[in-house]
C-alpha atoms as a PDB file:
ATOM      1  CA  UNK A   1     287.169 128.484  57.086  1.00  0.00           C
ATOM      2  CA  UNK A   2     290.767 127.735  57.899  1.00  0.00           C
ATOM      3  CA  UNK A   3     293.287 130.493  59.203  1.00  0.00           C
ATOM      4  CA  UNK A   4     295.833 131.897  57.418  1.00  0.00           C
ATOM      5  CA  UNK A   5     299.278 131.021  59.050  1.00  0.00           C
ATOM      6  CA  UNK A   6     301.182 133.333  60.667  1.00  0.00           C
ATOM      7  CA  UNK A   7     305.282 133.422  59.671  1.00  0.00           C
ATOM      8  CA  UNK A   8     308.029 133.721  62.102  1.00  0.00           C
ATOM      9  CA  UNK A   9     311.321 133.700  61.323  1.00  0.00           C
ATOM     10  CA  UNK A  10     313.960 133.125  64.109  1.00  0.00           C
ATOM     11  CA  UNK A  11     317.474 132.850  65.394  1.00  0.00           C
ATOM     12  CA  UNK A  12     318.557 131.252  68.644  1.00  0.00           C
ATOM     13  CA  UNK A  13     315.394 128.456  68.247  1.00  0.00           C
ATOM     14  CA  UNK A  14     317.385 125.342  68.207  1.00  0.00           C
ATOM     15  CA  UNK A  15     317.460 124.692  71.681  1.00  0.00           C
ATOM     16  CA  UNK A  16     316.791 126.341  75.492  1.00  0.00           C
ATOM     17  CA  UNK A  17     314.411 129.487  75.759  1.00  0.00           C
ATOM     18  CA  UNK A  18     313.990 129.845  71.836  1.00  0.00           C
ATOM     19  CA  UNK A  19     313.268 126.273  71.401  1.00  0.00           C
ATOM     20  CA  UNK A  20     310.758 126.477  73.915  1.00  0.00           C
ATOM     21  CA  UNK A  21     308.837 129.445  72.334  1.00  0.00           C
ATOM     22  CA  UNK A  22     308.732 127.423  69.233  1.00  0.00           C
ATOM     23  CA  UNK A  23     307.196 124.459  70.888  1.00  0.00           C
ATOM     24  CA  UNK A  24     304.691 126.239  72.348  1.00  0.00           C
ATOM     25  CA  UNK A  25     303.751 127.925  69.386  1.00  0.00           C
ATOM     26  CA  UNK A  26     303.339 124.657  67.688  1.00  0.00           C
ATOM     27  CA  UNK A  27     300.677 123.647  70.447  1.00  0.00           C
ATOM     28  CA  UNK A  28     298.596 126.497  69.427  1.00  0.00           C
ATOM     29  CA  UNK A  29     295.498 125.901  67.165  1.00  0.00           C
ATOM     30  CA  UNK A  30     296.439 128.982  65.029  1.00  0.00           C
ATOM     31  CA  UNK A  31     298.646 127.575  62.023  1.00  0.00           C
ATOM     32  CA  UNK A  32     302.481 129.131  61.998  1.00  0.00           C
ATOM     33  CA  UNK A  33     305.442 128.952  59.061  1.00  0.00           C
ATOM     34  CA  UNK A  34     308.589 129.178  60.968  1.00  0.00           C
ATOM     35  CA  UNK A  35     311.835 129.699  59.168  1.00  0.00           C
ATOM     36  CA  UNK A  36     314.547 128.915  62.058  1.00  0.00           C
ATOM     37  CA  UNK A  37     318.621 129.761  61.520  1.00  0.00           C
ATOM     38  CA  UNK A  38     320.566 126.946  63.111  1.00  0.00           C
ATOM     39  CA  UNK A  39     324.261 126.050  63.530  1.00  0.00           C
ATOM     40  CA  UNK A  40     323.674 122.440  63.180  1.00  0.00           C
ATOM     41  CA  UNK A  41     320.604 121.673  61.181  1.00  0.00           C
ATOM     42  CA  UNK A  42     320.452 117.847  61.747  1.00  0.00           C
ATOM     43  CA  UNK A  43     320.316 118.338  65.804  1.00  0.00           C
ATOM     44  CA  UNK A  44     318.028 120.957  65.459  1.00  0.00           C
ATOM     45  CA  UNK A  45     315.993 118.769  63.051  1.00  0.00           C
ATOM     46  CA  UNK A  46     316.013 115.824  65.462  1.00  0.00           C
ATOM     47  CA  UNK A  47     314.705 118.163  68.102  1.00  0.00           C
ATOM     48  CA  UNK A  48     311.844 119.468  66.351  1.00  0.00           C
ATOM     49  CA  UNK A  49     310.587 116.210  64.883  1.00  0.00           C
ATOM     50  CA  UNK A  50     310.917 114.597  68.210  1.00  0.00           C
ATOM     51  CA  UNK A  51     308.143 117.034  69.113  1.00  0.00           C
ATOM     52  CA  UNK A  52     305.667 115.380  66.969  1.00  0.00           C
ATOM     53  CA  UNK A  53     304.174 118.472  65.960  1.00  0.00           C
ATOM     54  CA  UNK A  54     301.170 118.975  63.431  1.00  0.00           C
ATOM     55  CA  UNK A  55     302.494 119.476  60.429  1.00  0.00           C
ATOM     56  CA  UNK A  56     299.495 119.500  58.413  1.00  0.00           C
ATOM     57  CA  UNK A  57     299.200 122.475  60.427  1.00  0.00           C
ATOM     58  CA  UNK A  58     302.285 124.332  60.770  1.00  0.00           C
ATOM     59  CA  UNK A  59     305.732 124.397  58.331  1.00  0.00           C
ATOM     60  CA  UNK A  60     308.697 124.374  59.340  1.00  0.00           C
ATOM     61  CA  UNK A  61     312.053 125.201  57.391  1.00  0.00           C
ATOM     62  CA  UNK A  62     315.414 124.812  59.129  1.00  0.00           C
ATOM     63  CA  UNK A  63     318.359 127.184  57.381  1.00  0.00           C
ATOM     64  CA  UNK A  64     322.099 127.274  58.313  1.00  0.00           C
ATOM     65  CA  UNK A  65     322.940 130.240  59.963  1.00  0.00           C
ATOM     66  CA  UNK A  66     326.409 130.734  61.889  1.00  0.00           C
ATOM     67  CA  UNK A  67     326.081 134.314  63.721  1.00  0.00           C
ATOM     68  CA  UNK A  68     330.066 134.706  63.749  1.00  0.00           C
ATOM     69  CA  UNK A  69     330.139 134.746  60.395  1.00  0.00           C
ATOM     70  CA  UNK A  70     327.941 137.504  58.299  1.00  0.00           C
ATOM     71  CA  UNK A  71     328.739 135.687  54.918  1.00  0.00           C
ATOM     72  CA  UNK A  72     326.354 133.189  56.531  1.00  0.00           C
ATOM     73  CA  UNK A  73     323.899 135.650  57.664  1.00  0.00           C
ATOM     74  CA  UNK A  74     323.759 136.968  54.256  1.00  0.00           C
ATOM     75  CA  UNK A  75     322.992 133.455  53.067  1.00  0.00           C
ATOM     76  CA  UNK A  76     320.522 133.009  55.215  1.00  0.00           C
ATOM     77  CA  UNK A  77     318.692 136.155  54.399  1.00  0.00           C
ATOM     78  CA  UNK A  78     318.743 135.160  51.247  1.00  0.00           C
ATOM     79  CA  UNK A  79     317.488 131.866  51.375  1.00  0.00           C
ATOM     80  CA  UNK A  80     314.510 133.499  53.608  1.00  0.00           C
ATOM     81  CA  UNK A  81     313.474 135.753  51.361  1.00  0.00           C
ATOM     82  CA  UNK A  82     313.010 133.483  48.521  1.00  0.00           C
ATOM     83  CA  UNK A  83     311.564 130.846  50.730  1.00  0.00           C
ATOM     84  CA  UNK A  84     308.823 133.676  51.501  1.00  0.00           C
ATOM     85  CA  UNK A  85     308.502 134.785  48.233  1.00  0.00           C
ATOM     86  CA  UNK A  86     305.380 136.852  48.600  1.00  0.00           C
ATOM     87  CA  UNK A  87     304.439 136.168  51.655  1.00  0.00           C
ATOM     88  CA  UNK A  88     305.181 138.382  54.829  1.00  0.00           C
ATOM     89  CA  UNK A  89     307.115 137.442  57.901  1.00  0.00           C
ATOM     90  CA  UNK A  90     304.456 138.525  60.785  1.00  0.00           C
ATOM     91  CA  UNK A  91     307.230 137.996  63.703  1.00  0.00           C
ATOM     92  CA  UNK A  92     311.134 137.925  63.959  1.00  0.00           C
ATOM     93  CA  UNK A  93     312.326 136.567  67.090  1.00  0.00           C
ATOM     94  CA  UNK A  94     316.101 137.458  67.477  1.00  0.00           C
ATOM     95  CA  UNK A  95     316.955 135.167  70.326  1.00  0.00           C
ATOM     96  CA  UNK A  96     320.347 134.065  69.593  1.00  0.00           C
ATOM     97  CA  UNK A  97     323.309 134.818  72.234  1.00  0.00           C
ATOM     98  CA  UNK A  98     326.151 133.409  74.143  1.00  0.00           C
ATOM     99  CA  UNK A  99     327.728 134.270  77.530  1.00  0.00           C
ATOM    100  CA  UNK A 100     331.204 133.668  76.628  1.00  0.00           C
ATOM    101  CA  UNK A 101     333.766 134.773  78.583  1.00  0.00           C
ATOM    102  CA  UNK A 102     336.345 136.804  76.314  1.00  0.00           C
ATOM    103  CA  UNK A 103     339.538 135.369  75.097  1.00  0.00           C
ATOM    104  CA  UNK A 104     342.248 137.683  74.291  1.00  0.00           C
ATOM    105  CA  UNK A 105     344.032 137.237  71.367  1.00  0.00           C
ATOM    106  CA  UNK A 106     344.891 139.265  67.811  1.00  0.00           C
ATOM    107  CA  UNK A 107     341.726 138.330  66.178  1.00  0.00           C
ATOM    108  CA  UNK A 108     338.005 136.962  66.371  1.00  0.00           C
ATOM    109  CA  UNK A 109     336.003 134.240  65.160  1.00  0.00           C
ATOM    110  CA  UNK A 110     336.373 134.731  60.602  1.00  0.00           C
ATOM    111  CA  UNK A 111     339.509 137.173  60.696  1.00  0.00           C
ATOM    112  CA  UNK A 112     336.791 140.155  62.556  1.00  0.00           C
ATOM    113  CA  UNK A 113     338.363 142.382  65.139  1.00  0.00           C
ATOM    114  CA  UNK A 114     335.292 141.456  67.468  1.00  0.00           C
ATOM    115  CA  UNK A 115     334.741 138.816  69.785  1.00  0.00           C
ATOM    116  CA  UNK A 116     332.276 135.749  69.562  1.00  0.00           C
ATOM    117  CA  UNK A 117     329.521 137.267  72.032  1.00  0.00           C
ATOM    118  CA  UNK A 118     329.640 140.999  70.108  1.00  0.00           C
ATOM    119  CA  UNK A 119     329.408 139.209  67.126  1.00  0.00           C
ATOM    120  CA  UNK A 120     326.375 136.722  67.947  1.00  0.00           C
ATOM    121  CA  UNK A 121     324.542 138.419  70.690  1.00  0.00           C
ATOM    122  CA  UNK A 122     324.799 141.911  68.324  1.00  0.00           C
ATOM    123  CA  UNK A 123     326.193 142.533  64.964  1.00  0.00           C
ATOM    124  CA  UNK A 124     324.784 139.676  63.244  1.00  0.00           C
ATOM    125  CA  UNK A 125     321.256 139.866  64.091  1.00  0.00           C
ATOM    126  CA  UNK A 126     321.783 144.186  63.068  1.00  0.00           C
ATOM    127  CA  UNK A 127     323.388 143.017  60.194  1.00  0.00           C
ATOM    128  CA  UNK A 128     319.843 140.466  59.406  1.00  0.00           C
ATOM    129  CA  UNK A 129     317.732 143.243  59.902  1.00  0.00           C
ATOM    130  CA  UNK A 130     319.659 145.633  57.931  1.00  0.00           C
ATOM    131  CA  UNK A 131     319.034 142.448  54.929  1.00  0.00           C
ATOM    132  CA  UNK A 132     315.660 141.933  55.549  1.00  0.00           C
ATOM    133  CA  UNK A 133     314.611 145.775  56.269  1.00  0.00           C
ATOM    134  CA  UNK A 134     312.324 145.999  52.859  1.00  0.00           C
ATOM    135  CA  UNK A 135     310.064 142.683  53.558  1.00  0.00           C
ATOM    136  CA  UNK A 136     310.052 143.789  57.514  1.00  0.00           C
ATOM    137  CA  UNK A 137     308.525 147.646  55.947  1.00  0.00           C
ATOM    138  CA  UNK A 138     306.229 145.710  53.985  1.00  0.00           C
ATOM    139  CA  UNK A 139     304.944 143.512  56.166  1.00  0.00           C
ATOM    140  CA  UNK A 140     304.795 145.586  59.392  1.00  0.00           C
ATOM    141  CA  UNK A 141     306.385 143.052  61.240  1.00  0.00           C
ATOM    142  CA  UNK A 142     306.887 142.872  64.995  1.00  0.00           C
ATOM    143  CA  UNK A 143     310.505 142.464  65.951  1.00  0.00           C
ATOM    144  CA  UNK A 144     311.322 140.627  69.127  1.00  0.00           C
ATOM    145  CA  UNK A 145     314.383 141.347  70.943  1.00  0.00           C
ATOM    146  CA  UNK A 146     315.047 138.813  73.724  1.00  0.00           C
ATOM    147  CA  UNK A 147     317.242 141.257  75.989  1.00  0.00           C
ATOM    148  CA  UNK A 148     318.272 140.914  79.776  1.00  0.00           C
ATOM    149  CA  UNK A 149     318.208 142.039  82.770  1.00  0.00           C
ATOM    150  CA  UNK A 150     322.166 142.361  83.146  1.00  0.00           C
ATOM    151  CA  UNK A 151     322.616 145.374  80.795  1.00  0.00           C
ATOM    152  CA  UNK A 152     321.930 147.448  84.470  1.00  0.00           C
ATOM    153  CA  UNK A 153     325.214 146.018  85.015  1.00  0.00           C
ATOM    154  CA  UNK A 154     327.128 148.409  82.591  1.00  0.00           C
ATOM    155  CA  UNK A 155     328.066 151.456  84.296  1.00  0.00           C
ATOM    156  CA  UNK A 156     330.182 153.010  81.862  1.00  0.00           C
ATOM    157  CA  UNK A 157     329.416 153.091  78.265  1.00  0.00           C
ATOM    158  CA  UNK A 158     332.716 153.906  77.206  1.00  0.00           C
ATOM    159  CA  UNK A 159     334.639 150.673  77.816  1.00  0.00           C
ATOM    160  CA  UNK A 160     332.153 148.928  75.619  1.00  0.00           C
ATOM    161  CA  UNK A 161     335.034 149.205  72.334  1.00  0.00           C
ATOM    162  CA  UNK A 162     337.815 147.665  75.155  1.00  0.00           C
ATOM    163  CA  UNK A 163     335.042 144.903  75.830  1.00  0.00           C
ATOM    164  CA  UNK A 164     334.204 143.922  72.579  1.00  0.00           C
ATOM    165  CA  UNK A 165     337.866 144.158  70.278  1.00  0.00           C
ATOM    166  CA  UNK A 166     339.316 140.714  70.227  1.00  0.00           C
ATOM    167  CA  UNK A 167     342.698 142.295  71.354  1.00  0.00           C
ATOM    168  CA  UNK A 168     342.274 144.197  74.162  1.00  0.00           C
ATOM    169  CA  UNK A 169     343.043 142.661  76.828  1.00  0.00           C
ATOM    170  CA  UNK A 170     340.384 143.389  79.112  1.00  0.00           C
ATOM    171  CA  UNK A 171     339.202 140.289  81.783  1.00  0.00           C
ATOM    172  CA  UNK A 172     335.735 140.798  81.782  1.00  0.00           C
ATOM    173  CA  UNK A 173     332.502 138.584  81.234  1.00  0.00           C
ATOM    174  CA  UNK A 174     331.350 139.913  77.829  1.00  0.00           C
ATOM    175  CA  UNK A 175     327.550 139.063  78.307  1.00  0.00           C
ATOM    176  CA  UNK A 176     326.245 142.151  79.791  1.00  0.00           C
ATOM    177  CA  UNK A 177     328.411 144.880  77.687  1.00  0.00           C
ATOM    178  CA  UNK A 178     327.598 143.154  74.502  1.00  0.00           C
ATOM    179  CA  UNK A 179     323.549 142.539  75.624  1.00  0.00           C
ATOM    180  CA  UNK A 180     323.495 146.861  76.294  1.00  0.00           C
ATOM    181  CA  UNK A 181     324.805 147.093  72.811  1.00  0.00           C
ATOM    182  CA  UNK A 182     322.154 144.729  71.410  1.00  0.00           C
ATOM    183  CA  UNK A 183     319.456 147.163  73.455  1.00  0.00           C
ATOM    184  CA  UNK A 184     321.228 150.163  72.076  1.00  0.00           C
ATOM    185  CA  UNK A 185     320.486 149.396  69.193  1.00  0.00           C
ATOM    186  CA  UNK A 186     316.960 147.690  69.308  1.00  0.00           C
ATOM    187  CA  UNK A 187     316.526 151.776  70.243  1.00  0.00           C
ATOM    188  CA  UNK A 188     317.609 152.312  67.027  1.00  0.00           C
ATOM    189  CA  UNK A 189     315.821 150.300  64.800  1.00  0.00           C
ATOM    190  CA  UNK A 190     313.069 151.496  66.774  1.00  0.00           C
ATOM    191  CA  UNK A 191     313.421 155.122  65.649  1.00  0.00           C
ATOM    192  CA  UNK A 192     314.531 154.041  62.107  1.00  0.00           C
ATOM    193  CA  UNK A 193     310.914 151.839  61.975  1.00  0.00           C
ATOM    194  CA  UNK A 194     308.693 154.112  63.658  1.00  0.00           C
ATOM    195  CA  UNK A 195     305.377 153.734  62.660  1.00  0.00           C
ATOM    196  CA  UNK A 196     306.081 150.583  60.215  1.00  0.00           C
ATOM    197  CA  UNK A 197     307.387 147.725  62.667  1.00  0.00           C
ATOM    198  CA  UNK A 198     306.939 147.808  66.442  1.00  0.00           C
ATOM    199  CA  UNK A 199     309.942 146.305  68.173  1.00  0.00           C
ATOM    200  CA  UNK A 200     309.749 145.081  71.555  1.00  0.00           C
ATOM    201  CA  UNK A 201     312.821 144.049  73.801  1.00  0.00           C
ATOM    202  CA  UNK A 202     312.308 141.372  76.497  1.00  0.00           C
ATOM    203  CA  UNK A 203     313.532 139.770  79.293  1.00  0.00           C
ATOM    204  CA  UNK A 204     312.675 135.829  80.069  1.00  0.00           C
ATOM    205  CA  UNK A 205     314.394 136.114  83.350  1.00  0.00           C
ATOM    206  CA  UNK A 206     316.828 134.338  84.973  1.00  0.00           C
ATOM    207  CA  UNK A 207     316.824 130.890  83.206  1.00  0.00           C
ATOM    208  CA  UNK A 208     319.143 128.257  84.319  1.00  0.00           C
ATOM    209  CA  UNK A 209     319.942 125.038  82.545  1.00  0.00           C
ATOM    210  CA  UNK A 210     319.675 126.555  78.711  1.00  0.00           C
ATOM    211  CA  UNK A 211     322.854 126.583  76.312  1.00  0.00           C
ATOM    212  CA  UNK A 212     323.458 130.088  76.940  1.00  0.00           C
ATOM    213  CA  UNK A 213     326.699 129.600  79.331  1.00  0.00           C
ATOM    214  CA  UNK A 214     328.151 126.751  77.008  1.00  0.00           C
ATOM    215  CA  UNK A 215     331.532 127.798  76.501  1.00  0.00           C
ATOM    216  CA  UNK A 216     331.706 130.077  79.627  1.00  0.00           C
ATOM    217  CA  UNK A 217     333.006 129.584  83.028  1.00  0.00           C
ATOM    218  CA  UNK A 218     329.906 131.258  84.378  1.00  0.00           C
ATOM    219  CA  UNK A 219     327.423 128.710  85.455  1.00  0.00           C
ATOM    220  CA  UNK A 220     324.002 129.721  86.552  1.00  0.00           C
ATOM    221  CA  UNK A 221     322.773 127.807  89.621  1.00  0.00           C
ATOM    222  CA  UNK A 222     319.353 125.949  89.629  1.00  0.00           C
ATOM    223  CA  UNK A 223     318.841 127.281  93.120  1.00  0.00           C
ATOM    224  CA  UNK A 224     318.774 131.441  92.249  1.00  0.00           C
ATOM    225  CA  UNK A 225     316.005 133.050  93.868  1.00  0.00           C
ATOM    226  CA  UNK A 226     313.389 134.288  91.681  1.00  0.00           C
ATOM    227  CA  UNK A 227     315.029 131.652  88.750  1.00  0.00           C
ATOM    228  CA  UNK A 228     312.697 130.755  86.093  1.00  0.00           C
ATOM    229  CA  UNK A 229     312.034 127.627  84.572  1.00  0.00           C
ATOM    230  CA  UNK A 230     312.702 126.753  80.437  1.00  0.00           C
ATOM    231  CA  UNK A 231     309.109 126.762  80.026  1.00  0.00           C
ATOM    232  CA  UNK A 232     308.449 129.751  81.797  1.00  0.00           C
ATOM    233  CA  UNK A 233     311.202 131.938  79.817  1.00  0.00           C
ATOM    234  CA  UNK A 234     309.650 130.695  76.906  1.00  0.00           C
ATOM    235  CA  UNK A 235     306.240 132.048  77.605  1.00  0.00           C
ATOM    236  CA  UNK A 236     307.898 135.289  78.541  1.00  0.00           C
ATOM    237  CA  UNK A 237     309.465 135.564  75.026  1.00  0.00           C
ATOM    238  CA  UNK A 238     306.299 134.988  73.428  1.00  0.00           C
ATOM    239  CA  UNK A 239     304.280 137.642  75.699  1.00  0.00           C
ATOM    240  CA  UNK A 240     306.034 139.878  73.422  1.00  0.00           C
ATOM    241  CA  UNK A 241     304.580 138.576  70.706  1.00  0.00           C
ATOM    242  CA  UNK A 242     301.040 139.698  71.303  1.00  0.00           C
ATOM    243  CA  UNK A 243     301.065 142.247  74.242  1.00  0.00           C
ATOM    244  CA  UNK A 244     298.813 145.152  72.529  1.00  0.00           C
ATOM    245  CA  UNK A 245     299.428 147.705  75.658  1.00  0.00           C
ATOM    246  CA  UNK A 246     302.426 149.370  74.201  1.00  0.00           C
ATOM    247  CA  UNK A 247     303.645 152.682  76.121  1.00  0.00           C
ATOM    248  CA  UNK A 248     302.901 156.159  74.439  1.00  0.00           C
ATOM    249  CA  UNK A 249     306.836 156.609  75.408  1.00  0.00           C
ATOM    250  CA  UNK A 250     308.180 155.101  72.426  1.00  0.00           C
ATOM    251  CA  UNK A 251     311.336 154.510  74.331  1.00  0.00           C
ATOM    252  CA  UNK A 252     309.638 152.179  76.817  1.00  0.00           C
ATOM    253  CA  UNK A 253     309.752 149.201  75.016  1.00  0.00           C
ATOM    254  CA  UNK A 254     311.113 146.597  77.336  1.00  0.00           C
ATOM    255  CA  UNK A 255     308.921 144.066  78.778  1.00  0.00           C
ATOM    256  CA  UNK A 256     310.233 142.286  81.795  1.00  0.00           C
ATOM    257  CA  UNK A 257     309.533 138.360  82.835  1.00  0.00           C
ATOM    258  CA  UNK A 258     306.825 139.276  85.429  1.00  0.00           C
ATOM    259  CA  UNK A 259     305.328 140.892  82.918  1.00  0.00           C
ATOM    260  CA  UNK A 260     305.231 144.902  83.616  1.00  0.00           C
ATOM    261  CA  UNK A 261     307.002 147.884  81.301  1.00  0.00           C
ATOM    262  CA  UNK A 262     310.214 148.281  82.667  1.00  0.00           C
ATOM    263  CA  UNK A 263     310.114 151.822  83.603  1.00  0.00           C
ATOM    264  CA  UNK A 264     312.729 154.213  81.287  1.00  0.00           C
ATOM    265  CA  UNK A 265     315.531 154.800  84.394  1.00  0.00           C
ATOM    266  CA  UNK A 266     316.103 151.018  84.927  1.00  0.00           C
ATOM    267  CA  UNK A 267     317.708 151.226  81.133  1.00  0.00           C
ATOM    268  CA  UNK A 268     318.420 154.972  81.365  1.00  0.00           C
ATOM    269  CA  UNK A 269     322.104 154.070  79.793  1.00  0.00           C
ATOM    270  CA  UNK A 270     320.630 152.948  76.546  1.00  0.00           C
ATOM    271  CA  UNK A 271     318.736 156.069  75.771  1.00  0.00           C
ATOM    272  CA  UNK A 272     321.586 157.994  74.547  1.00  0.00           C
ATOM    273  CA  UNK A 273     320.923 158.720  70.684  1.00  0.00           C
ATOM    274  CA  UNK A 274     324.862 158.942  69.936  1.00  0.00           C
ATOM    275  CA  UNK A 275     325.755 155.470  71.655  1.00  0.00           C
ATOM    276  CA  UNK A 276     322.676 154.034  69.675  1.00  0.00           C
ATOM    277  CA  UNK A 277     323.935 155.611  66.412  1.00  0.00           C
ATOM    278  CA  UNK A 278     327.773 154.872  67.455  1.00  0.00           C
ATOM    279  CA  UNK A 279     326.716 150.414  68.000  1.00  0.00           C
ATOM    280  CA  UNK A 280     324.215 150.645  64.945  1.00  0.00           C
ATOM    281  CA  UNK A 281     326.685 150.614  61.761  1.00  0.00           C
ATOM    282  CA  UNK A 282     325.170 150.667  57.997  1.00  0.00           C
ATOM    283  CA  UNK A 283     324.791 147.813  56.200  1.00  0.00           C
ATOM    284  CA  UNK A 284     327.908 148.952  53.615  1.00  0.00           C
ATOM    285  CA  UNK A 285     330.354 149.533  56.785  1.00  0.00           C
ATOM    286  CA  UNK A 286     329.740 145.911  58.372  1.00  0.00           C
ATOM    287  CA  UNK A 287     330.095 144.457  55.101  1.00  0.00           C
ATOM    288  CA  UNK A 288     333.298 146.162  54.587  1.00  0.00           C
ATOM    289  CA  UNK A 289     334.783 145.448  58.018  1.00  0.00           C
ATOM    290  CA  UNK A 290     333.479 141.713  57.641  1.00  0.00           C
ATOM    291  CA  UNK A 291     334.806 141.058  54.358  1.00  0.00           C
ATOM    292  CA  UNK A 292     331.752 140.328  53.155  1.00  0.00           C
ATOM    293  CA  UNK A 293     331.224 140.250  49.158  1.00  0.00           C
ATOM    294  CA  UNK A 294     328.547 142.462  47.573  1.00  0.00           C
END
């Protein structure tokens, strides 16, 4: 009797930690339909086929997605949901980030008064749940945030606008403001899915040599204590996949790369209801601000 395949649908999977998770998926026996969002589809295609996977066994669909630009997200939402059709997505892995240092000037990547790393490492991957809310309800989905560890490097919630408008001139490395954000508001989906979709955030640890420092003066050195390997970040992301010990504290939901519940005061920051409501805009409002056609 054959198994039925389990769908995941993912962003950041075309190369470094989310790549990894893929690949290792695709050495499991149990059958998977990914549906991947990629930049550029035909390096992202070479990379997959040169894995030489099963594909009697698994599917694989690569869509364009570019995270600076929600017209594209949109698209790709679309193009998800009618490449499903009836069938559910089981896992969302939101993966995607970069650890761009911010450039001042009048105006962001499409016109948007944010910067690249608010833009990718947050709003777009709100703005993809916000389009695929009705298939996650209905299928119960588990929704993977890959977080970090840096967001215990924000101190002071309230220069998160300065850090993220594209012109402010502010001299900061936008990574760990705009990675709270993203865990302010996995908090919120969180309380908006209660008791439909669990959503985990996690932490692969500190991974050098991935993609996530292209375009940023910030280097991480192969010789960090306590550094992980590719591999090993991988296998972090997808312990969040299938860990069944969830807290009873719904607001401990962050799984660390050694594998433990982070306990709540390590992330006490992110707690705050009105700073999850405040980074968590509706659907309409991004679309508005984004100049995004209904």
């Amino acid at each position: 009797m054959s198994t039925i395949a389990k769908t995941v649908v993912a962003t950041g999977a075309s190369s470094g930690i989310g790549f990894e998770a893929i690949k290792q998926l695709l050495a499991q026996s149990q059958p998977y339909n990914f549906i991947l969002g990629a930049r550029d589809i035909k390096t992202t295609t070479d990379a997959y086929n040169g894995l030489k996977y099963d594909n009697s066994k698994h599917t694989l669909t690569i869509l364009p997605l570019e995270l600076t630009n929600m017209k594209s997200v949109k698209s790709f939402a679309q193009q998800t949901l009618e490449k499903l059709s009836g069938s559910p997505i089981d896992y969302l892995m939101l993966n995607a980030a970069t650890a761009m240092s911010k450039k001042v000037s009048e105006k962001g990547p499409y016109g948007s008064k944010w910067i690249e790393p608010y833009l990718v490492n947050h709003l777009s991957q709100h703005y993809l749940l916000h389009l695929l809310r009705p298939k996650l309800e209905q299928s119960k989905t588990r929704i993977v945030v890959v977080s970090s560890a840096v967001v215990r490097m924000v101190k002071d919630p309230n220069t998160l606008e300065n850090d993220m408008l594209a012109a402010q001139e502010t001299d900061i490395n936008a990574y760990a403001p705009s990675k709270f954000i993203q865990l302010l508001n996995a908090h919120w989906w969180r309380r908006q899915l209660k008791g439909i979709c669990q959503v985990v955030a996690v932490s692969p640890g500190l991974v050098p040599n991935t993609g996530l420092t292209r375009g940023s003066d910030f280097k991480i050195p192969d010789n960090v204590p306590d550094a992980k390997s590719v591999p090993e970040g991988g296998k972090s992301v997808l312990n969040a996949f299938t860990r069944d010990d969830i807290p009873e504290d719904p607001e401990q939901i962050f799984l660390t790369s050694w594998g433990e519940w982070w306990p709540k005061d390590v992330y006490e920051l992110t707690l705050d209801k009105n700073l999850q409501d405040k980074w968590s805009p509706s659907k309409e409002d991004i679309e508005k601000e984004e100049g995004v056609d209904v």
